[in-house]
N, C-alpha and C. Protein backbone atom coordinates (compact mmCIF):
# COMPACT_ATOMS: atom_id res chain seq x y z
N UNK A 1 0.85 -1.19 0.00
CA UNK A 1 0.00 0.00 0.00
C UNK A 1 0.89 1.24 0.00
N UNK A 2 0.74 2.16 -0.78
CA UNK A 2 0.86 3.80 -0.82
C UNK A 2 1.40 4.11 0.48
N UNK A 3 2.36 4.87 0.85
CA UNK A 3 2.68 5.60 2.10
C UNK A 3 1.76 6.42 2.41
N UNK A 4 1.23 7.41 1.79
CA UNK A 4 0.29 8.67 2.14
C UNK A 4 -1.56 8.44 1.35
N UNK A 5 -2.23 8.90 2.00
CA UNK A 5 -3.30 7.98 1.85
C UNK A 5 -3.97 9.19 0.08
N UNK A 6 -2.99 10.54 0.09
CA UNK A 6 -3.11 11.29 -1.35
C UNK A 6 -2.69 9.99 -2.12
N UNK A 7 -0.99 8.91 -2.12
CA UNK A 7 -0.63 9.11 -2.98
C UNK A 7 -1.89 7.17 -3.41
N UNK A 8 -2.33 6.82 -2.54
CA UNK A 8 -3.72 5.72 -2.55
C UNK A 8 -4.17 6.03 -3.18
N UNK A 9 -5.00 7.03 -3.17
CA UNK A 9 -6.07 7.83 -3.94
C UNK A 9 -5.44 8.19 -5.44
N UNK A 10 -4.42 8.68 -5.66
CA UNK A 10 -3.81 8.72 -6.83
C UNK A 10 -3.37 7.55 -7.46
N UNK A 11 -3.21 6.95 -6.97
CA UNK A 11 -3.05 4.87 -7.31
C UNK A 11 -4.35 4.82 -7.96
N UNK A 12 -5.29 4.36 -7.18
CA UNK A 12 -6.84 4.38 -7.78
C UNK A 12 -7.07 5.01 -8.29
N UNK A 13 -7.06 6.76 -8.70
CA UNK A 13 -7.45 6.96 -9.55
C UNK A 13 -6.74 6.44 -11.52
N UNK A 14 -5.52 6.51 -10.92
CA UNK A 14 -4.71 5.98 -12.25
C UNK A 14 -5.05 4.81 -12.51
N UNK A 15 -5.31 3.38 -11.94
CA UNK A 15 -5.49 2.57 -12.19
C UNK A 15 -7.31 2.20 -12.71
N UNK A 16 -7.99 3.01 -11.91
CA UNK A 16 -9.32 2.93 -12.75
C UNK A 16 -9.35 3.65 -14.16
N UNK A 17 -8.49 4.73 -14.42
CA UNK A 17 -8.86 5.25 -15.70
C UNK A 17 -7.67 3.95 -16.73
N UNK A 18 -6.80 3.47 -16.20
CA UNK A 18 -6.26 2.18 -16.99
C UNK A 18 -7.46 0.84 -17.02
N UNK A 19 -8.26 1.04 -16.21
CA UNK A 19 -9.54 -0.26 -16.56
C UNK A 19 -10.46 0.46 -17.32
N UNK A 20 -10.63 1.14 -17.39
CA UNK A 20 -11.25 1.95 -18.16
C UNK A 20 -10.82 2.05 -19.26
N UNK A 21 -9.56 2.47 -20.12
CA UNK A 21 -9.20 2.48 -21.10
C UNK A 21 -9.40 1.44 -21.66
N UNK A 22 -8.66 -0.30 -20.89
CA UNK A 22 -8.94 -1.19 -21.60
C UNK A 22 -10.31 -2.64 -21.51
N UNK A 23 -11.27 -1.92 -21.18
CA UNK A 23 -12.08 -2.78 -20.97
C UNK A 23 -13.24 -1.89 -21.50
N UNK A 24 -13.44 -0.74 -21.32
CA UNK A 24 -14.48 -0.14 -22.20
C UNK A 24 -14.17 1.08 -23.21
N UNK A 25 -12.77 1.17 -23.68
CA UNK A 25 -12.40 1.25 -24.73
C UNK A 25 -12.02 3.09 -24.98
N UNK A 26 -12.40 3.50 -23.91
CA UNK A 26 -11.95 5.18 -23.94
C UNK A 26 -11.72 5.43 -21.79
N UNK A 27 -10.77 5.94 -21.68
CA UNK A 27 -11.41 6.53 -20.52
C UNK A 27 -11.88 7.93 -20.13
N UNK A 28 -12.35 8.00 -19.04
CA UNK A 28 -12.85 9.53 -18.71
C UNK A 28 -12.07 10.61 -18.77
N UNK A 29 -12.02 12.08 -18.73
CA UNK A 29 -11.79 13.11 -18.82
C UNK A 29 -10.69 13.27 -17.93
N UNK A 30 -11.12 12.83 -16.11
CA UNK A 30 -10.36 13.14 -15.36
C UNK A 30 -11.54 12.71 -14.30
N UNK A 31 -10.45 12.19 -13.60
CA UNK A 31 -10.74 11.10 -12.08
C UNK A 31 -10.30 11.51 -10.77
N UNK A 32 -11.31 11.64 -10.11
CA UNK A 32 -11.17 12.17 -8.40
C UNK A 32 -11.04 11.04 -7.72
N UNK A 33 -10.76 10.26 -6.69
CA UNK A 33 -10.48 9.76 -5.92
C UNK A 33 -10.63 10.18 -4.06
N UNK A 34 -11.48 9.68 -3.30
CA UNK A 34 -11.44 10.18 -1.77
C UNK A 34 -11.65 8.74 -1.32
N UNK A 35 -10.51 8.71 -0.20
CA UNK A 35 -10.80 7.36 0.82
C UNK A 35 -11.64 8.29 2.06
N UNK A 36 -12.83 7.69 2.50
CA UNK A 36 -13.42 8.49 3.56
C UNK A 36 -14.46 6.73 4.31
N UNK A 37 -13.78 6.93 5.76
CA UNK A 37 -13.73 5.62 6.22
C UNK A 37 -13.44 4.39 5.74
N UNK A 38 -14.63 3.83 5.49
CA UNK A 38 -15.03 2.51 4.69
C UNK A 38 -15.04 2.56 3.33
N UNK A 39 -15.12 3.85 2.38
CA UNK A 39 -15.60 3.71 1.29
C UNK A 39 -14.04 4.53 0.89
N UNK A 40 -14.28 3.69 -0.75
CA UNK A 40 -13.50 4.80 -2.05
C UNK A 40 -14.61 5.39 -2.90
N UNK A 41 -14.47 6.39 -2.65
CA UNK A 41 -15.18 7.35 -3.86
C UNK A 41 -14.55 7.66 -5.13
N UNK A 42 -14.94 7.13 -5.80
CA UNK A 42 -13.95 7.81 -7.50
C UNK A 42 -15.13 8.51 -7.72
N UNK A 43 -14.87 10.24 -8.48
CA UNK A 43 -15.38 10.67 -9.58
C UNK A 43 -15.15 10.69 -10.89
N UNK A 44 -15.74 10.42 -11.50
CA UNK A 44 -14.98 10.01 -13.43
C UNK A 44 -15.92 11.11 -13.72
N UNK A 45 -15.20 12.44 -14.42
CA UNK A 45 -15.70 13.45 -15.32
C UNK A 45 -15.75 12.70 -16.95
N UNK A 46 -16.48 13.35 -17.77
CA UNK A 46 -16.34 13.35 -19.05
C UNK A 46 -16.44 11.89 -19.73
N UNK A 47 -16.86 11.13 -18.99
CA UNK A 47 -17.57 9.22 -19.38
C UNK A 47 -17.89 8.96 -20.74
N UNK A 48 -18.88 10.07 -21.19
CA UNK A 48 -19.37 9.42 -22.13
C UNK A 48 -19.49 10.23 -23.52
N UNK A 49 -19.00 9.42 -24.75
CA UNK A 49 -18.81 9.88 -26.11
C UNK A 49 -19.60 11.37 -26.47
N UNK A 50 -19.17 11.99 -27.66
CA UNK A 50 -20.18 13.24 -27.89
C UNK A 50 -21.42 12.30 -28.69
N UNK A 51 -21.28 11.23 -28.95
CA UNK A 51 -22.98 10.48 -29.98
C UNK A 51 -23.62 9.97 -28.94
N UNK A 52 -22.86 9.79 -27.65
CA UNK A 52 -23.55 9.63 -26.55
C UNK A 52 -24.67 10.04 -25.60
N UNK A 53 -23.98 11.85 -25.87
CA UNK A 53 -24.37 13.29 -25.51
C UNK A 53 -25.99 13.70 -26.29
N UNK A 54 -25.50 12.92 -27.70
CA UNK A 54 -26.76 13.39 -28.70
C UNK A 54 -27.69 12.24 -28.56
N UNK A 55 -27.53 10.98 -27.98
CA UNK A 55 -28.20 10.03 -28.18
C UNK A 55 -29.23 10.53 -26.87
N UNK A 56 -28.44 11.23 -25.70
CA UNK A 56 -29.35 11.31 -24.51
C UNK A 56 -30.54 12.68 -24.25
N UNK A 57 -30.19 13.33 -25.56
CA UNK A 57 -31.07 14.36 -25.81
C UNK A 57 -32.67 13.76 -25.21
N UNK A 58 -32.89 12.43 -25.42
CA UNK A 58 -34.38 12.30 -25.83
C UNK A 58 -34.35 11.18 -24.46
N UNK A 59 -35.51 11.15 -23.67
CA UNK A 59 -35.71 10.93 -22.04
C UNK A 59 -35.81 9.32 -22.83
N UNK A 60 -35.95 8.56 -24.03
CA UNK A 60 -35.17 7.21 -23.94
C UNK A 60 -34.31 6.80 -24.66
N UNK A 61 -33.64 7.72 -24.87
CA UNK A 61 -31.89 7.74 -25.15
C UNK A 61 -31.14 7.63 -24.20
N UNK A 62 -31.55 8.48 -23.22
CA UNK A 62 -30.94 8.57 -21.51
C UNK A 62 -30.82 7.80 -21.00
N UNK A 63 -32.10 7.24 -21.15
CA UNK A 63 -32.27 6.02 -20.25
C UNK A 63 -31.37 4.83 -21.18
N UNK A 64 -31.60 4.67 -22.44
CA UNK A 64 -30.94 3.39 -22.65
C UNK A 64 -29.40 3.49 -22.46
N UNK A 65 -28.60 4.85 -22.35
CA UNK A 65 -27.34 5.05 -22.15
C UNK A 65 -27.23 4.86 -21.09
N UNK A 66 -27.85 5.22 -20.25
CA UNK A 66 -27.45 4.82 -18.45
C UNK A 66 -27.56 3.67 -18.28
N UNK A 67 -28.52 2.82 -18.83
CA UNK A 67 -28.88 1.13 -18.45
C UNK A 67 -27.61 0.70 -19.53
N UNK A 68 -27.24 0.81 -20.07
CA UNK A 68 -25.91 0.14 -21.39
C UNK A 68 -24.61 0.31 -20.38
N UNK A 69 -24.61 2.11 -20.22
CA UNK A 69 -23.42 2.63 -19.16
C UNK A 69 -22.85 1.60 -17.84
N UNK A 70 -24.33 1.38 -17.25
CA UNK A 70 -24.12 0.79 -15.94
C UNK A 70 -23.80 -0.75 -16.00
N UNK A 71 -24.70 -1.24 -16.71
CA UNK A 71 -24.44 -2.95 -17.23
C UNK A 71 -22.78 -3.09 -17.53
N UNK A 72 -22.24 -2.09 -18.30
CA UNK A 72 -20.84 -2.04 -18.97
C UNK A 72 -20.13 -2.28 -17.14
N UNK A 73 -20.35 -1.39 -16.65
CA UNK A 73 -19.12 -1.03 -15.25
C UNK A 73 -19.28 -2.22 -14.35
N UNK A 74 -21.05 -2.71 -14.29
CA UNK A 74 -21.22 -3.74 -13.40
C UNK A 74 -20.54 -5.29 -13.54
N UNK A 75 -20.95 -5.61 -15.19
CA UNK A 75 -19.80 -6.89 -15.84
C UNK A 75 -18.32 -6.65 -15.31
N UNK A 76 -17.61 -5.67 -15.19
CA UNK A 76 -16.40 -5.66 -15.05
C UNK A 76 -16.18 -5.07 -13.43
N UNK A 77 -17.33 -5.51 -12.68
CA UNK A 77 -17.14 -4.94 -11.14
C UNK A 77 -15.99 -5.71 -10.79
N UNK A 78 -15.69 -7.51 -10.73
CA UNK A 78 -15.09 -8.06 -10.43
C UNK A 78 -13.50 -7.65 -10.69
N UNK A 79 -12.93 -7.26 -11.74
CA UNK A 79 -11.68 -6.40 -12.03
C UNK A 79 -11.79 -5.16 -11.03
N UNK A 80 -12.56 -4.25 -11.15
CA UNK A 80 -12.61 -3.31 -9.76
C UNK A 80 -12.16 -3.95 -8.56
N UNK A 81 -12.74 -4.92 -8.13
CA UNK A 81 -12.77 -5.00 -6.74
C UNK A 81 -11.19 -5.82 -7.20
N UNK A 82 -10.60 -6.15 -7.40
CA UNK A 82 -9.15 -6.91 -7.66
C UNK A 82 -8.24 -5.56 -7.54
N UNK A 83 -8.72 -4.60 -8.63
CA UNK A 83 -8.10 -3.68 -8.63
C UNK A 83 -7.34 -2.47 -7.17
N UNK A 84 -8.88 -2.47 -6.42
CA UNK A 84 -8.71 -2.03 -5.13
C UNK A 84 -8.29 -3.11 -4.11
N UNK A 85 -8.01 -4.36 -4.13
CA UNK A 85 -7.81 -5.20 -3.44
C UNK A 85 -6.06 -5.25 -3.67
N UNK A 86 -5.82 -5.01 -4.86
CA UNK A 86 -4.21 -5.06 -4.68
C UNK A 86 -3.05 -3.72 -4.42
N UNK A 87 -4.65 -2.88 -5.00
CA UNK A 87 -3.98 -1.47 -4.16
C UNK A 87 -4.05 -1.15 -2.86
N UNK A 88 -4.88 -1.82 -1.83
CA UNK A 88 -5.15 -1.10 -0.65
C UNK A 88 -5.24 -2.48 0.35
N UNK A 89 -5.04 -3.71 0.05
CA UNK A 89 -5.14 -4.74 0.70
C UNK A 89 -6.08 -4.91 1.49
N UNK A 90 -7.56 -3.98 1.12
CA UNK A 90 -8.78 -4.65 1.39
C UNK A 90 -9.68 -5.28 0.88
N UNK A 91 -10.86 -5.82 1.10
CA UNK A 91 -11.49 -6.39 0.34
C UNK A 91 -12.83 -5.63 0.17
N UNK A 92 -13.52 -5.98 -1.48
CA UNK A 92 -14.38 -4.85 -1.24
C UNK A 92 -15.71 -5.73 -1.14
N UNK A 93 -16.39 -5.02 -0.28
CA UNK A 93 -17.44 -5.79 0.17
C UNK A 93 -18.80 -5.52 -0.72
N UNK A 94 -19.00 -4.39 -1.45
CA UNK A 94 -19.68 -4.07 -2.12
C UNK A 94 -19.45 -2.87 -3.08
N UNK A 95 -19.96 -2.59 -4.47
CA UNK A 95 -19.92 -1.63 -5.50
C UNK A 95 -21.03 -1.23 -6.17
N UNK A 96 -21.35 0.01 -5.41
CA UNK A 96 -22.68 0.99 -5.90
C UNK A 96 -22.21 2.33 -7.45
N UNK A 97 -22.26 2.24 -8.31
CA UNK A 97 -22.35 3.41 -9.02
C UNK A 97 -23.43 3.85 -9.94
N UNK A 98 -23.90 5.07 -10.38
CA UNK A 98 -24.34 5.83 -11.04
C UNK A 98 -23.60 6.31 -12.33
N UNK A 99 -24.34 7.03 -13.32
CA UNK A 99 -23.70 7.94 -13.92
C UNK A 99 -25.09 8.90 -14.62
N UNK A 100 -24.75 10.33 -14.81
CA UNK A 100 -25.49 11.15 -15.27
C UNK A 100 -25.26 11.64 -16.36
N UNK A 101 -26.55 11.01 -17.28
CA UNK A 101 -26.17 10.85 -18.73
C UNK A 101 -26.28 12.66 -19.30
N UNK A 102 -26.41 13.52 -18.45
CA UNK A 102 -26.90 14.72 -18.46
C UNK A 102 -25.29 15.64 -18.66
N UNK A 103 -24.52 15.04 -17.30
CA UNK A 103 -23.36 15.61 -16.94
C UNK A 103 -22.24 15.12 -17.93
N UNK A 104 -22.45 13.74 -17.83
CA UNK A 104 -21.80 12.76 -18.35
C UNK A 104 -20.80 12.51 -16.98
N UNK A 105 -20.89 12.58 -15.67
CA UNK A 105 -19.96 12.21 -14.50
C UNK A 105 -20.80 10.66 -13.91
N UNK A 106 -19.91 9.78 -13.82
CA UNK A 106 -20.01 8.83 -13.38
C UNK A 106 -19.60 8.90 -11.64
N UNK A 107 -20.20 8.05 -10.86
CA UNK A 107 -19.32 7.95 -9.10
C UNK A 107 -19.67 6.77 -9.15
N UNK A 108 -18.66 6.04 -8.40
CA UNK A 108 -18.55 4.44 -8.23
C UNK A 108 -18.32 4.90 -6.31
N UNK A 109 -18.89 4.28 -5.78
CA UNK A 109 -18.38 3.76 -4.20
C UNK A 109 -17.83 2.54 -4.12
N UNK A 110 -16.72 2.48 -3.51
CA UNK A 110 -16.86 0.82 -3.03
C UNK A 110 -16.37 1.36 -1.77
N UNK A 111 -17.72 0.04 -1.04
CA UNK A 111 -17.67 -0.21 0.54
C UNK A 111 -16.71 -1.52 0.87
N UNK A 112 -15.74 -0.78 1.85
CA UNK A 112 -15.09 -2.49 1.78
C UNK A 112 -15.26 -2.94 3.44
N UNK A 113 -14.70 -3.71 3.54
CA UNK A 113 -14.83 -4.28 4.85
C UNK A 113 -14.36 -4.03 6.33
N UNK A 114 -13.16 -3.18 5.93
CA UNK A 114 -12.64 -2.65 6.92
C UNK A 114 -12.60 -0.57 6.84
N UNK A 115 -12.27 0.36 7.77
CA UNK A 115 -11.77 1.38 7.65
C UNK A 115 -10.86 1.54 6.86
N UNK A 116 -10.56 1.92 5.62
CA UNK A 116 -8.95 1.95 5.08
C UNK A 116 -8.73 3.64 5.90
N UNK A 117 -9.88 4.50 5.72
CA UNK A 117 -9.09 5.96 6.23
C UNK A 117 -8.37 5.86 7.79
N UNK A 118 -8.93 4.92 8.69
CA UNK A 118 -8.09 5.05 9.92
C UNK A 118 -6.91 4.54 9.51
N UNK A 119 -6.41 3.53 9.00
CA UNK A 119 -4.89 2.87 8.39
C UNK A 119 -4.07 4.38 8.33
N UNK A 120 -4.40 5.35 7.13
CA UNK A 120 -3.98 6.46 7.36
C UNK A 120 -3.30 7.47 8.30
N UNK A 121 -4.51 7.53 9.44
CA UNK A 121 -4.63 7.98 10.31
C UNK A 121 -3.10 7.87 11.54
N UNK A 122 -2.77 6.55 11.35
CA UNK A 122 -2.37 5.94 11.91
C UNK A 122 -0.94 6.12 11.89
N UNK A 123 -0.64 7.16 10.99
CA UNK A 123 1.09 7.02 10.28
C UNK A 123 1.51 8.77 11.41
């Protein structure tokens, strides 16, 4: 694990926009990262294509981009949770995300099993 719990967060974020690149074929704009207790928060700006943008003009364009969007991240949850498991040597106990086909910003949580922010704390 990372010495400083910034340079964690900068781990994860680099390494999700590398699953990202190669598993759904572009990545985002630019990626936030916060460890806060139990959870990682990533923000992913800029997700989704400009035919994406035009497809969601119409309230079931939106919708079929968000249900396509989410199905895409959920198939490949299992690489996530590997991903944060070899960065932070926890395990993740669960993975909630969204994305707003409006904004085009995606947020992924993962809840894992233990505190990673007290580990931090701790230095």
């Amino acid at each position: 694990m990372p010495l400083t719990k910034g340079a964690c967060e900068s781990d994860i974020s680099k390494a999700i926009t590398q699953w990202e690149k190669e598993y759904l074929g572009r990545g985002s704009l630019s990626v936030k990262t916060d460890i806060v207790k139990d959870m990682i928060i990533v923000d992913l700006q800029g997700v989704l294509t400009p035919a994406e943008y035009t497809v969601c003009e119409t309230q079931e364009g939106l919708i079929s981009i968000k249900r396509t969007r989410n199905k895409l991240v959920e198939s490949g949850s299992e690489d996530l949770k590997d991903i944060i498991l070899q960065l932070t040597g926890e395990t993740v106990k669960s993975v909630h995300t969204d994305l707003s086909a409006r904004t085009g910003e995606r947020v992924i949580v993962f809840k894992l099993n233990n505190d990673l922010a007290q580990q931090f704390n701790k230095e």
